[in-house]
Protein backbone atom coordinates (compact mmCIF):
# COMPACT_ATOMS: atom_id res chain seq x y z
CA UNK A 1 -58.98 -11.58 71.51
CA UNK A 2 -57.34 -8.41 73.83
CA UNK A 3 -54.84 -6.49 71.88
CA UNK A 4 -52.04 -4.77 73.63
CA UNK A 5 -50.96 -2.39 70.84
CA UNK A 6 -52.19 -1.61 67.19
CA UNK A 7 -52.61 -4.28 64.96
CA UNK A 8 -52.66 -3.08 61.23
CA UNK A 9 -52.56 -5.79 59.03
CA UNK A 10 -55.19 -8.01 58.68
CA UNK A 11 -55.16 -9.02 55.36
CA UNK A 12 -59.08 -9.60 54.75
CA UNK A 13 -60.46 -6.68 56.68
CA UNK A 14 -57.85 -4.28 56.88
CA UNK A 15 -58.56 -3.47 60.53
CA UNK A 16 -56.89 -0.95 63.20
CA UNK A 17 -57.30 -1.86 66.69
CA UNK A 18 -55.56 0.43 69.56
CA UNK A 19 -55.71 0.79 72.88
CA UNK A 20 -53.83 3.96 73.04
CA UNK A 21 -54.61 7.48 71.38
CA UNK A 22 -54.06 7.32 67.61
CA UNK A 23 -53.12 11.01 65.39
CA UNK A 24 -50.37 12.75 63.79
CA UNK A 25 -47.01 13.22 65.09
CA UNK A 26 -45.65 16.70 65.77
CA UNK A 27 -44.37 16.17 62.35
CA UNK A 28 -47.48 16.49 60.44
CA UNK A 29 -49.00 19.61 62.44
CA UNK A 30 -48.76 22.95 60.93
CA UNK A 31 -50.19 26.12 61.44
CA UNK A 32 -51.32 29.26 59.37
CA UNK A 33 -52.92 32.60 59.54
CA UNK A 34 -55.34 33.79 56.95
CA UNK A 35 -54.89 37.73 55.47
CA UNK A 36 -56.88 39.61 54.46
CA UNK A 37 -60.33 38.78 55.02
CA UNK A 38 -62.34 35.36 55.52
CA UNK A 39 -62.88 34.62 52.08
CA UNK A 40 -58.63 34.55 51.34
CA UNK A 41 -57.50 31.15 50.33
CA UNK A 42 -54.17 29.63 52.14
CA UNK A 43 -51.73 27.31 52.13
CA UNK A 44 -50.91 24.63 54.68
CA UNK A 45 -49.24 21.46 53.33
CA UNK A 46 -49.56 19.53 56.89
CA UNK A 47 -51.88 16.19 57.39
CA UNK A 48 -53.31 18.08 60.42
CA UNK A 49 -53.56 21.34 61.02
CA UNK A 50 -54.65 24.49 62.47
CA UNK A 51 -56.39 28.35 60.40
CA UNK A 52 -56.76 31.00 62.12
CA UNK A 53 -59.16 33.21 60.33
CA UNK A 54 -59.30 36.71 59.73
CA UNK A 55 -61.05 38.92 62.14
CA UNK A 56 -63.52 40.48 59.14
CA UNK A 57 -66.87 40.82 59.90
CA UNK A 58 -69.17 37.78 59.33
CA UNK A 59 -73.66 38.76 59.43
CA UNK A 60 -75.43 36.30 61.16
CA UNK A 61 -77.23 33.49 59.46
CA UNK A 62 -74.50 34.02 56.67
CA UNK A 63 -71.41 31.42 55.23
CA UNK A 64 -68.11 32.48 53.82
CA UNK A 65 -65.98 30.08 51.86
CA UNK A 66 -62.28 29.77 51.26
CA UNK A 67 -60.15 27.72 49.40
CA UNK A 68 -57.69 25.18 51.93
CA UNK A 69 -54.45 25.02 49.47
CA UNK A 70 -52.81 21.62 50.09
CA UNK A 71 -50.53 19.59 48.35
CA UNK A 72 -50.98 16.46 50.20
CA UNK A 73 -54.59 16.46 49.17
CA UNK A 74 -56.56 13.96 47.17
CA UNK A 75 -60.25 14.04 45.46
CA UNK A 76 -60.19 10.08 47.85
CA UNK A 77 -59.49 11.78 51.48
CA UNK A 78 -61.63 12.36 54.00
CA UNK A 79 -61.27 15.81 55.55
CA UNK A 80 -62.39 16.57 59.02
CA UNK A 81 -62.88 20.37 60.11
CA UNK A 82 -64.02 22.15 63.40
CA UNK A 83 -64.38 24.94 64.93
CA UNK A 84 -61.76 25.02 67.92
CA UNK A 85 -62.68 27.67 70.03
CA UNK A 86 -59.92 30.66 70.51
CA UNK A 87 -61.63 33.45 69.88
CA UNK A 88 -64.89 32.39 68.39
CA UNK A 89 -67.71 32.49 70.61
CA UNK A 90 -69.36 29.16 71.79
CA UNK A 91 -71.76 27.73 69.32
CA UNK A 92 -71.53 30.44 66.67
CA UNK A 93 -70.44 28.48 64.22
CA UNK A 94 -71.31 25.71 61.81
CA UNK A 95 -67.76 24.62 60.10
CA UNK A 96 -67.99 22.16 56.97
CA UNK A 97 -65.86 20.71 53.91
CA UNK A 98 -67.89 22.26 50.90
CA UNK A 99 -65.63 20.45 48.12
CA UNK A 100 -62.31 18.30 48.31
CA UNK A 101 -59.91 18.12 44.80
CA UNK A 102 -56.62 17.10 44.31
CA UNK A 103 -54.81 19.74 45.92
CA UNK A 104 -57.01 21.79 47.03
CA UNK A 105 -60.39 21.87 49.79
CA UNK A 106 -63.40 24.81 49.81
CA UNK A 107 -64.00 25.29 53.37
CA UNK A 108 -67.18 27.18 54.76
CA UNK A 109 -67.94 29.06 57.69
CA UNK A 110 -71.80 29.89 58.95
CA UNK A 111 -72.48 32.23 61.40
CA UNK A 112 -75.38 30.91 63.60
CA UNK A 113 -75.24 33.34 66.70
CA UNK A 114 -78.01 35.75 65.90
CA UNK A 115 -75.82 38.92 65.34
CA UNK A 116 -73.00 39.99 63.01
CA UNK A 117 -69.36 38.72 64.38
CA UNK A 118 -66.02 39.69 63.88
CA UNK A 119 -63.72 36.64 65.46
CA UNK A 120 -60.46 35.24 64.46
CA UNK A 121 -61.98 31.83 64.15
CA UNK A 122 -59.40 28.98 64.76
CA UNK A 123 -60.91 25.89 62.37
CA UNK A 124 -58.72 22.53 63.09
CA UNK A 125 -58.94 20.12 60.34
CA UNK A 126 -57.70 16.76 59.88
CA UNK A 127 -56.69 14.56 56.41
CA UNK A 128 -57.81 10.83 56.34
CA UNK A 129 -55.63 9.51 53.73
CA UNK A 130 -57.63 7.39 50.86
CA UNK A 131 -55.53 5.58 48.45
């Protein structure tokens, strides 16, 4: 069977076909800056999104943790994080979801370059919704 757009409801299998990109509008994007230092919690109540960490120092072979405030949150989403580049150097970090409430996320950052760092990592992460 070809499909020529996104079909979304199949009642028995509940399954998304595309043949085009699929994401977040505009809309849902939003953007913050974290003060202070790398361990500061913020706020960003976007599906999608974009940190930019503090510049603070981070030793090698080390992970800081902040908290990712958001209201559209749930304990049943998946939440995808990465590293995106900017400033941070290529392959110095390890970016992961460390817990995921209702709410709120913990998000870690390990320095794996071999010497101390101090980069305003951008992290993108993206919400998939659970219900």
């Amino acid at each position: 069977m070809a499909y020529t757009g996104v079909a979304v409801s199949d009642p028995v299998f509940d399954t998304c076909f595309a043949n085009q990109q699929i994401g977040y509008s505009q809309a849902a994007q939003g953007a913050v800056t974290q003060a202070t230092s790398k361990a500061t919690a913020v706020t960003l109540n976007y599906s999608n999104g974009q940190i930019t960490m503090n510049n603070a120092a981070l030793a090698n072979n080390t992970t800081v943790s902040f908290t990712l405030n958001n209201s559209l949150l749930s304990p049943r989403d998946v939440l995808i994080v990465n590293v995106s580049g900017g400033a941070a150097s290529a392959g110095s970090y390890t970016a992961y979801v460390s817990s995921i409430s209702s709410g709120s996320a913990v998000l870690s950052l390990y320095n794996i370059s071999g010497g101390s760092l101090s980069e305003a990592v951008k992290l993108n992460f993206a919400i998939i919704h659970g219900q």
